[in-house]
N, C-alpha and C. Protein backbone atom coordinates (compact mmCIF):
# COMPACT_ATOMS: atom_id res chain seq x y z
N UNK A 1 -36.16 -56.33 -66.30
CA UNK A 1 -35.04 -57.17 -65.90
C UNK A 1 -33.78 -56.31 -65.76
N UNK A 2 -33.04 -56.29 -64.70
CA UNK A 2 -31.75 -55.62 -64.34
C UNK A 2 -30.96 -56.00 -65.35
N UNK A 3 -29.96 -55.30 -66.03
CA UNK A 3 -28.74 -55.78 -66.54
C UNK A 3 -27.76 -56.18 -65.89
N UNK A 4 -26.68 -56.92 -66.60
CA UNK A 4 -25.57 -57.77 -65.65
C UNK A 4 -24.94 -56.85 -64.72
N UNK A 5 -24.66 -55.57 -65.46
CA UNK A 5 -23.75 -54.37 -65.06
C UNK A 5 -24.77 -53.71 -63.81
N UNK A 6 -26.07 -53.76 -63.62
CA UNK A 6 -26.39 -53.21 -62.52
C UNK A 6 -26.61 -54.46 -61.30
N UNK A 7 -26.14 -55.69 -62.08
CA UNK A 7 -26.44 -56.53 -60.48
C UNK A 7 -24.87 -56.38 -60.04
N UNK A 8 -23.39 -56.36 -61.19
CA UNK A 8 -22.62 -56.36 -60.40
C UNK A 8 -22.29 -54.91 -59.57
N UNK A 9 -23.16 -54.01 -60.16
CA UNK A 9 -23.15 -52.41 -59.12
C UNK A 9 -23.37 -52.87 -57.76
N UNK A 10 -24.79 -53.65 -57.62
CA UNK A 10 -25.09 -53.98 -56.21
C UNK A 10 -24.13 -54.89 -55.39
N UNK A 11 -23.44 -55.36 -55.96
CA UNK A 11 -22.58 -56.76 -55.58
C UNK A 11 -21.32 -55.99 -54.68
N UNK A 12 -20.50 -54.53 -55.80
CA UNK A 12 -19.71 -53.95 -55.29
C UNK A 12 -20.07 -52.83 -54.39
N UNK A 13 -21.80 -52.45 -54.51
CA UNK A 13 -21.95 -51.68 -53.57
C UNK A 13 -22.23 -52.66 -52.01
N UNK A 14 -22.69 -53.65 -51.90
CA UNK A 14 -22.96 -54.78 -50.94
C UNK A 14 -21.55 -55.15 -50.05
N UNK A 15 -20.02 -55.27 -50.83
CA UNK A 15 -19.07 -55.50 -50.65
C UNK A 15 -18.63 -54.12 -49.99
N UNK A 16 -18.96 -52.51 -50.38
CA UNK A 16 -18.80 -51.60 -49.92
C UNK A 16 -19.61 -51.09 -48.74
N UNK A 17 -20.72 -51.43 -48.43
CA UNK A 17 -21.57 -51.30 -47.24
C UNK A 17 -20.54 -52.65 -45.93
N UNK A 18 -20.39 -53.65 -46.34
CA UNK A 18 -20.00 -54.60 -45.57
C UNK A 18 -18.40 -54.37 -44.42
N UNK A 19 -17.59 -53.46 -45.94
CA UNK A 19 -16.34 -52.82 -45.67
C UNK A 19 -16.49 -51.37 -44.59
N UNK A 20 -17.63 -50.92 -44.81
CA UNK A 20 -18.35 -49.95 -43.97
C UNK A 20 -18.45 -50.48 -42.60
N UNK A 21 -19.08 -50.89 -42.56
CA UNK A 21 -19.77 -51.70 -41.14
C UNK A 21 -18.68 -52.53 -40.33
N UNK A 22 -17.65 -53.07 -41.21
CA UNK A 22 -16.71 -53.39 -40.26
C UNK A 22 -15.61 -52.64 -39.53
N UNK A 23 -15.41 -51.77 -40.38
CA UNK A 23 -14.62 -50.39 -39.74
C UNK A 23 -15.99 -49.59 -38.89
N UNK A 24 -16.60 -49.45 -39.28
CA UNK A 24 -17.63 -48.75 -37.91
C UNK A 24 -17.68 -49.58 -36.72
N UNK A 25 -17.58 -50.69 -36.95
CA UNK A 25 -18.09 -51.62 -35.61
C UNK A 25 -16.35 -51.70 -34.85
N UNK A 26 -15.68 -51.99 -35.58
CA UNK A 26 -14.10 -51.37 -34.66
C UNK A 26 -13.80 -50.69 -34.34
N UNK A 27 -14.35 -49.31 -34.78
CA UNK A 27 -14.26 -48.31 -34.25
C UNK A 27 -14.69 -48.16 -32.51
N UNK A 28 -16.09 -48.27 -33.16
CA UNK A 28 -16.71 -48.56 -31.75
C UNK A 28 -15.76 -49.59 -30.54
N UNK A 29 -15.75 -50.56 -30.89
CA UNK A 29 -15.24 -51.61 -29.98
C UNK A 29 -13.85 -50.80 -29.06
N UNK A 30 -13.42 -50.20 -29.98
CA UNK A 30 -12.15 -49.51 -29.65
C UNK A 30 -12.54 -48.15 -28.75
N UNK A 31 -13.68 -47.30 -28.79
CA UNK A 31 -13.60 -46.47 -28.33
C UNK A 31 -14.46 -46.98 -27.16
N UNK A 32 -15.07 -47.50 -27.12
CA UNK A 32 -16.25 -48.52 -26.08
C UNK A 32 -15.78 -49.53 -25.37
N UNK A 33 -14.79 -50.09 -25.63
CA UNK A 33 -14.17 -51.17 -24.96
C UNK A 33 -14.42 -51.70 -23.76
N UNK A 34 -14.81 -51.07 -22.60
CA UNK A 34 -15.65 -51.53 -21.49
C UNK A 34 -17.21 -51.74 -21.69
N UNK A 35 -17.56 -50.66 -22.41
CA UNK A 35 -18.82 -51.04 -22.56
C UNK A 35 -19.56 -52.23 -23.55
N UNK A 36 -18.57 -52.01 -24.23
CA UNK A 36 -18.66 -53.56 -25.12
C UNK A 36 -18.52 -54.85 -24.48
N UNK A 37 -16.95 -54.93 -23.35
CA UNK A 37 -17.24 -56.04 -22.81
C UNK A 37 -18.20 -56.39 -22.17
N UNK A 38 -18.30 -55.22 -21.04
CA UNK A 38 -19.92 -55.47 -20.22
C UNK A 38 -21.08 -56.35 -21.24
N UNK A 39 -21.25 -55.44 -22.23
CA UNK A 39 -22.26 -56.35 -23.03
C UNK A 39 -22.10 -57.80 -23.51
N UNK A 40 -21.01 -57.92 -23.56
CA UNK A 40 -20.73 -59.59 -24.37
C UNK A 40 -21.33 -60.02 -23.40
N UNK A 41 -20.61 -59.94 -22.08
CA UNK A 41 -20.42 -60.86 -20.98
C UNK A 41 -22.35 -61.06 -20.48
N UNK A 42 -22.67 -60.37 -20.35
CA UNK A 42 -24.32 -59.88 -20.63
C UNK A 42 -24.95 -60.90 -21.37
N UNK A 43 -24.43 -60.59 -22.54
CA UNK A 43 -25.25 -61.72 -23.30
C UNK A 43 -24.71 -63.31 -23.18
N UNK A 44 -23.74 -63.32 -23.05
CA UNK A 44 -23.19 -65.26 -22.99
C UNK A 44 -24.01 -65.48 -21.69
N UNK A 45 -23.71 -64.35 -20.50
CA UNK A 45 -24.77 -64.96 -19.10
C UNK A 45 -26.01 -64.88 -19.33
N UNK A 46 -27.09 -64.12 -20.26
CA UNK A 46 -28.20 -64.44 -20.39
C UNK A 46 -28.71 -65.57 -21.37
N UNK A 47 -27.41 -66.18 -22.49
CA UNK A 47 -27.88 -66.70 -23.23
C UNK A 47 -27.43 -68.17 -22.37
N UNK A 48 -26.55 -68.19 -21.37
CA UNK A 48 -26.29 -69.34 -20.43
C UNK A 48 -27.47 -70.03 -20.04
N UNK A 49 -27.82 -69.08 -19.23
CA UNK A 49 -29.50 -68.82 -18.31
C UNK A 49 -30.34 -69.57 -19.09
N UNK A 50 -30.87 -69.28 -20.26
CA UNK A 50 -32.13 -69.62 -20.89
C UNK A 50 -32.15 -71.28 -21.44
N UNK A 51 -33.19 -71.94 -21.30
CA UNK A 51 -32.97 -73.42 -21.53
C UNK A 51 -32.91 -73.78 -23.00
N UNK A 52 -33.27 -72.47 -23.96
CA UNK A 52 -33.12 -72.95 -25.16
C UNK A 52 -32.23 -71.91 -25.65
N UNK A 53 -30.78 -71.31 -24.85
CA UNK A 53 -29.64 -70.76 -24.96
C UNK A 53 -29.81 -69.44 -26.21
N UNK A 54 -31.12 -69.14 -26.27
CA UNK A 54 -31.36 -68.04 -27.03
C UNK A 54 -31.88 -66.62 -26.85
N UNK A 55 -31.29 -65.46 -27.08
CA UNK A 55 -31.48 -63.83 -26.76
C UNK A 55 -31.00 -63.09 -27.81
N UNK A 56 -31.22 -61.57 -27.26
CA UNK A 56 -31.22 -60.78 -28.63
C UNK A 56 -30.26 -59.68 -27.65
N UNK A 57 -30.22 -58.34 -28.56
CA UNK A 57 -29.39 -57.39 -27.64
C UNK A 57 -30.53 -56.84 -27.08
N UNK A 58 -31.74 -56.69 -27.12
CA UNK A 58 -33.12 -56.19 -26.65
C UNK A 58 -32.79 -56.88 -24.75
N UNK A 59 -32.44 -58.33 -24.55
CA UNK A 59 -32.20 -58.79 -23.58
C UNK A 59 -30.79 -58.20 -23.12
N UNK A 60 -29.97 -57.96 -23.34
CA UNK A 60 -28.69 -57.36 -23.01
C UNK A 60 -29.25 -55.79 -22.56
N UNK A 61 -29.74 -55.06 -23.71
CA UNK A 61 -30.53 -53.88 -23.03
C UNK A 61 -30.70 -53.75 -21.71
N UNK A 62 -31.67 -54.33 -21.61
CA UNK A 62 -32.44 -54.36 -20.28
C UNK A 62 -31.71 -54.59 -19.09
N UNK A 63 -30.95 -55.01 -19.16
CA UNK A 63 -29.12 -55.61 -17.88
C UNK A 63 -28.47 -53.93 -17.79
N UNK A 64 -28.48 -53.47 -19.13
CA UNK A 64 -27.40 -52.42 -19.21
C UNK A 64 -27.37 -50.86 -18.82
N UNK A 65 -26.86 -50.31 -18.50
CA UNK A 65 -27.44 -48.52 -18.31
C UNK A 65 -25.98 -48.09 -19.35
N UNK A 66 -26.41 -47.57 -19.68
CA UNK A 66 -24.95 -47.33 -20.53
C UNK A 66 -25.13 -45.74 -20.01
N UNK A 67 -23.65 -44.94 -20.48
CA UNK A 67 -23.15 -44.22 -19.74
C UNK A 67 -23.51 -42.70 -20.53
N UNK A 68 -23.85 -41.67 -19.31
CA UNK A 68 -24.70 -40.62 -20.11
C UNK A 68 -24.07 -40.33 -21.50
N UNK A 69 -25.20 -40.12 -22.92
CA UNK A 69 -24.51 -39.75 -23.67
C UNK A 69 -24.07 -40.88 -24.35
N UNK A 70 -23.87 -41.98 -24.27
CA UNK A 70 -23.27 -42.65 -25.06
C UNK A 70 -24.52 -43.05 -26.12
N UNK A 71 -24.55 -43.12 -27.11
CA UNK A 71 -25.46 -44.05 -28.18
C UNK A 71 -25.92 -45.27 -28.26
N UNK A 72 -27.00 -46.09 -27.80
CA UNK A 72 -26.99 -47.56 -28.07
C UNK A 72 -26.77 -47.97 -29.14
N UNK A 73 -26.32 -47.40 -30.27
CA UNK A 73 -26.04 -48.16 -31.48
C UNK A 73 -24.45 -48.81 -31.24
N UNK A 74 -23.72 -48.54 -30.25
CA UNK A 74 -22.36 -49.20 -29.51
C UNK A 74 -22.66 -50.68 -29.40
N UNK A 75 -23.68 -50.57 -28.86
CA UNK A 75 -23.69 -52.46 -28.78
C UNK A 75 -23.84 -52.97 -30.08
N UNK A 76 -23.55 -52.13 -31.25
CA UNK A 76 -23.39 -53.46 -32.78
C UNK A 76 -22.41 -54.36 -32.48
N UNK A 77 -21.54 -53.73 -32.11
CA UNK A 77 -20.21 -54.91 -32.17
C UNK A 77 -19.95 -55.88 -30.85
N UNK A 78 -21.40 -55.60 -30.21
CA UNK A 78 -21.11 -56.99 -29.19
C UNK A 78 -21.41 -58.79 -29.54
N UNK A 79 -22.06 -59.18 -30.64
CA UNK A 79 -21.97 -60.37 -31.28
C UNK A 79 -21.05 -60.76 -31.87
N UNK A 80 -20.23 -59.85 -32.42
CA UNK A 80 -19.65 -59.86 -33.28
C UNK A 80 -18.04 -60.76 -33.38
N UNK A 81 -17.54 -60.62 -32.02
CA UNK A 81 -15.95 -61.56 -32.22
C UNK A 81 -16.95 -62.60 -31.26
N UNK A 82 -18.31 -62.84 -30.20
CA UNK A 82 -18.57 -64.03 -30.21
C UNK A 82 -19.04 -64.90 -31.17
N UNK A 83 -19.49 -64.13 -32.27
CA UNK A 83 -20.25 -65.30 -33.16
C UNK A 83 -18.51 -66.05 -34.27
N UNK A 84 -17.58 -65.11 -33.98
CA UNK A 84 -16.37 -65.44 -34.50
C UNK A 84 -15.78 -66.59 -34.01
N UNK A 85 -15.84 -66.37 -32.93
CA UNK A 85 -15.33 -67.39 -31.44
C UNK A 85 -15.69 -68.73 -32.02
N UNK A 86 -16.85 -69.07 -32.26
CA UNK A 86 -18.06 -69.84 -32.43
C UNK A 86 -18.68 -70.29 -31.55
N UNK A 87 -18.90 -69.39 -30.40
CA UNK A 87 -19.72 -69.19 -29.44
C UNK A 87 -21.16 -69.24 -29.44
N UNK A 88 -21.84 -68.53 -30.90
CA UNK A 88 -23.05 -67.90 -30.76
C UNK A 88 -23.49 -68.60 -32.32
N UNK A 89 -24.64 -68.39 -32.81
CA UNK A 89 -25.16 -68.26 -33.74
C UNK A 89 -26.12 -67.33 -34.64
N UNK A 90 -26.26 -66.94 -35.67
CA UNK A 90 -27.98 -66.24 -35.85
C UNK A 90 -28.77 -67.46 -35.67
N UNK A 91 -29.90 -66.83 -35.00
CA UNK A 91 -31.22 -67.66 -35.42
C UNK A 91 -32.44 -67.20 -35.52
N UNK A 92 -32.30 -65.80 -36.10
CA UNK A 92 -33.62 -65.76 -36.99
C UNK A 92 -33.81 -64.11 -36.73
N UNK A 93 -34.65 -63.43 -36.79
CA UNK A 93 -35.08 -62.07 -36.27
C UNK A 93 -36.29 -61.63 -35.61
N UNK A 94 -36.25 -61.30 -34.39
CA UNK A 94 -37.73 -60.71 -33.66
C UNK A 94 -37.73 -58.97 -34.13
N UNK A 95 -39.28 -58.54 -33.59
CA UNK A 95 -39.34 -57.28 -33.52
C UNK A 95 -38.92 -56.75 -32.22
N UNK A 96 -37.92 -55.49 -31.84
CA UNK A 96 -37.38 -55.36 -30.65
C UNK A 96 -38.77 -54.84 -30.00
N UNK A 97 -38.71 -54.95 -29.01
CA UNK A 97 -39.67 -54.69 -27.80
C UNK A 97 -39.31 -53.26 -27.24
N UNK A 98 -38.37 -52.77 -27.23
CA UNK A 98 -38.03 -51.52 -27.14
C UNK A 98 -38.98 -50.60 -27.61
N UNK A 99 -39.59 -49.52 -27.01
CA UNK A 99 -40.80 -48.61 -27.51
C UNK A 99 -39.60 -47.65 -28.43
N UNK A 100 -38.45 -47.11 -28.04
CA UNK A 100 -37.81 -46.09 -29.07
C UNK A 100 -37.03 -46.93 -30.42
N UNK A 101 -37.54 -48.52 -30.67
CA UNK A 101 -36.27 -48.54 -31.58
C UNK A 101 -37.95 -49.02 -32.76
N UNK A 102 -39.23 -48.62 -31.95
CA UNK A 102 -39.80 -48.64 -33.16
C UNK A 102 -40.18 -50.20 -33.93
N UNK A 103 -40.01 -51.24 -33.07
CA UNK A 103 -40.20 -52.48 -33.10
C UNK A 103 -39.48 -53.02 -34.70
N UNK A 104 -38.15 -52.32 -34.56
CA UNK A 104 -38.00 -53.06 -36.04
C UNK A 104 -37.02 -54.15 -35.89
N UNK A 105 -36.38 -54.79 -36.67
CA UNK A 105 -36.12 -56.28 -36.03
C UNK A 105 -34.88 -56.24 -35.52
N UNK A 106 -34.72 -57.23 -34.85
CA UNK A 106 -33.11 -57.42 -33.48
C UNK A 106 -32.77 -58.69 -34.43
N UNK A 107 -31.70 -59.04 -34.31
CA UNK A 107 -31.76 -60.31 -34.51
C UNK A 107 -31.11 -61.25 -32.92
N UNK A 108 -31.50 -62.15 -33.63
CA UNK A 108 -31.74 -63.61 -32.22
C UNK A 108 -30.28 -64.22 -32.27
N UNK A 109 -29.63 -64.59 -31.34
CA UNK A 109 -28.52 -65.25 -31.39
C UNK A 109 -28.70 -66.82 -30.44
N UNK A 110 -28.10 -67.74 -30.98
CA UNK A 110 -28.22 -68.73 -30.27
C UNK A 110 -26.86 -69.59 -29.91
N UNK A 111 -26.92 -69.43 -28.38
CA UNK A 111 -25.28 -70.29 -28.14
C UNK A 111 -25.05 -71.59 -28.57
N UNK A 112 -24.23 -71.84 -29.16
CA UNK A 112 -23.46 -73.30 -29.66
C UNK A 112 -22.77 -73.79 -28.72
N UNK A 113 -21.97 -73.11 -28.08
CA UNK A 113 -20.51 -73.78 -26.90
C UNK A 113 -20.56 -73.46 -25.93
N UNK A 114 -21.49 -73.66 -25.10
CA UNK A 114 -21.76 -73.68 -23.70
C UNK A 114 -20.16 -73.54 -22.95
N UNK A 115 -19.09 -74.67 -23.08
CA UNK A 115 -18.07 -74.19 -22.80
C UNK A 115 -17.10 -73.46 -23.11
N UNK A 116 -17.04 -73.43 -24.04
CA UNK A 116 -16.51 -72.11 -24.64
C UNK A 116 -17.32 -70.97 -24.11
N UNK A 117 -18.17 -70.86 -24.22
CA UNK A 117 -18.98 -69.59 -23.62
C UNK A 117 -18.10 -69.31 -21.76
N UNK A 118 -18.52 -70.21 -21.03
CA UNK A 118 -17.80 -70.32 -19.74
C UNK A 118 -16.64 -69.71 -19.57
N UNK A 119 -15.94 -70.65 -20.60
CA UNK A 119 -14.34 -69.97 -20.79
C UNK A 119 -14.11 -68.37 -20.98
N UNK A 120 -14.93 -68.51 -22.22
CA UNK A 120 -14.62 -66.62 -22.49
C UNK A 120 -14.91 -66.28 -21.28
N UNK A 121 -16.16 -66.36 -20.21
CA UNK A 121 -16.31 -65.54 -19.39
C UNK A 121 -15.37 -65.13 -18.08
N UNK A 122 -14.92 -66.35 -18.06
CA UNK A 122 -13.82 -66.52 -17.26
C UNK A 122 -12.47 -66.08 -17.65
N UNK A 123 -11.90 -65.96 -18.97
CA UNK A 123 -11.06 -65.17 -19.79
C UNK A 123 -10.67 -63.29 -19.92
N UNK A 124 -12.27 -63.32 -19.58
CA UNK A 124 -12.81 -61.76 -20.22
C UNK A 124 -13.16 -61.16 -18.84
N UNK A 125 -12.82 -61.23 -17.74
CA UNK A 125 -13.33 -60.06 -16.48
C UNK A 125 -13.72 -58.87 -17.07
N UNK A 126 -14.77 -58.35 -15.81
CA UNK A 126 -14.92 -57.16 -16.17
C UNK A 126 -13.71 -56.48 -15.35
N UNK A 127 -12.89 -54.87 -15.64
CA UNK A 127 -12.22 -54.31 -15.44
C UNK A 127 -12.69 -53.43 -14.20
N UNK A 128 -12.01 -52.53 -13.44
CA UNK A 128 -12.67 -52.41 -12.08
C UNK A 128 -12.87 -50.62 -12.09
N UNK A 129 -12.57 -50.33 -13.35
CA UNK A 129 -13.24 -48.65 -13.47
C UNK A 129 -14.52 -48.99 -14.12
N UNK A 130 -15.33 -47.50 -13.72
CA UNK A 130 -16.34 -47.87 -14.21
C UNK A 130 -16.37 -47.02 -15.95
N UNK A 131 -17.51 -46.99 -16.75
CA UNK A 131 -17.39 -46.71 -17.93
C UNK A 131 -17.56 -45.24 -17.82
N UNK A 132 -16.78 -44.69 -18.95
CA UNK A 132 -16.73 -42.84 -19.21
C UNK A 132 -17.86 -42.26 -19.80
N UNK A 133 -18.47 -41.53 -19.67
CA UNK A 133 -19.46 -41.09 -20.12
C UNK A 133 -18.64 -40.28 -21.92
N UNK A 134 -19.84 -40.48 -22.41
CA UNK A 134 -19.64 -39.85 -24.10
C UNK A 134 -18.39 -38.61 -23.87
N UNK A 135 -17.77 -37.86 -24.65
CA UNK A 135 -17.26 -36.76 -24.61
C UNK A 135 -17.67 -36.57 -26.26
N UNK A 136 -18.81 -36.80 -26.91
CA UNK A 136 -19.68 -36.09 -28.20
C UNK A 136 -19.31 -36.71 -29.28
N UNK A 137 -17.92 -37.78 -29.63
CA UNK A 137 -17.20 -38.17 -30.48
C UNK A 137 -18.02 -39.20 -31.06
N UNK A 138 -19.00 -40.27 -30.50
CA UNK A 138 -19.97 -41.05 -30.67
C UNK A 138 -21.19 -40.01 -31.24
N UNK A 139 -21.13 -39.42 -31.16
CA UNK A 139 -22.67 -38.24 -31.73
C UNK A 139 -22.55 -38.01 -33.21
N UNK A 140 -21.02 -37.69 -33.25
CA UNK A 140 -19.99 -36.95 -34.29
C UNK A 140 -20.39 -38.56 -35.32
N UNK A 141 -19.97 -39.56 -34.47
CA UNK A 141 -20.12 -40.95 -35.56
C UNK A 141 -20.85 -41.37 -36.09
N UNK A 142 -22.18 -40.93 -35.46
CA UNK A 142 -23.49 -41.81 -36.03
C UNK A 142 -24.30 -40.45 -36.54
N UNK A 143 -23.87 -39.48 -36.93
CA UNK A 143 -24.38 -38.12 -37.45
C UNK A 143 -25.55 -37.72 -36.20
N UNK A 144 -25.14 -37.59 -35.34
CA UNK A 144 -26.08 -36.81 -34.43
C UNK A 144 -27.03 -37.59 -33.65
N UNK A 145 -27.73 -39.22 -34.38
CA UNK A 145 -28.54 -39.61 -33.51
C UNK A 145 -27.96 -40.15 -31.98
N UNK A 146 -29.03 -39.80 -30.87
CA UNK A 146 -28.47 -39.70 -29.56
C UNK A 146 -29.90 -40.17 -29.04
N UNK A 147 -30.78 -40.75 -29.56
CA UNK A 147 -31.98 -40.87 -29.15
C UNK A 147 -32.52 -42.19 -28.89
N UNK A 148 -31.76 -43.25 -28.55
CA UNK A 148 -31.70 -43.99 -27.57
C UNK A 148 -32.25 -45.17 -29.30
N UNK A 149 -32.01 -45.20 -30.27
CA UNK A 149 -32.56 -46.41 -31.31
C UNK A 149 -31.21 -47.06 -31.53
């Protein structure tokens, strides 16, 4: 049986992974910023499309070429201010279909606000440059992986 003192270790290490991940995922958003929007917009139109308004980023993938060099781990922070919005939902986790990410799980998002969804899209244009390819700073972030997981 754990002692009290090692469940509240996990509690403040859980609170410290969480504090992690949200400064990583702004980061990104900030240095990605086109490529992030591209992706939202990606996913609200594929999750529009589908009759039971549900996709993963595995479906956004497949829409996307992202720009030489850049890391797909960039698209973390594309759910992320829609599920804020209250645009989106979780609903559950598949294994990605992707042969390099090793089939380990995506999770599923499911739209709530069809109009709201509309709106953002109509809110959020895409911008009329196209996206910059890496200059290594994304390599530097995720310690080197560049291998498409």
């Amino acid at each position: 049986m754990r002692s009290l003192s090692d469940r509240f270790a996990s509690v403040d290490g859980h609170v410290e992974g969480e504090r992690r991940k949200v400064t990583a995922l702004e980061l990104l958003s900030a240095h990605r910023r086109q490529t992030i929007l591209t992706a939202r917009r990606v996913l609200l139109e594929f999750l529009l499309s589908q009759p039971d308004g549900i996709g993963s980023l595995d479906d956004v993938r497949k829409s996307i070429d992202l720009p030489g060099g850049v890391d797909p781990k960039c698209m973390g922070p594309v759910p992320v201010s829609l599920r804020a919005a209250g645009l989106i939902v979780p609903a559950g986790f598949i294994s990605s279909a992707r042969p390099v990410a090793h089939a380990r799980p995506v999770r599923v998002w499911r739209l709530v606000d069809r109009a709201g969804a509309l709106a953002w899209l109509r809110e959020n244009p895409l911008p009329d440059t196209p996206a910059k390819p890496c200059d290594g700073s994304q390599f530097l972030l995720f310690g080197g992986a560049t291998d498409g997981r």
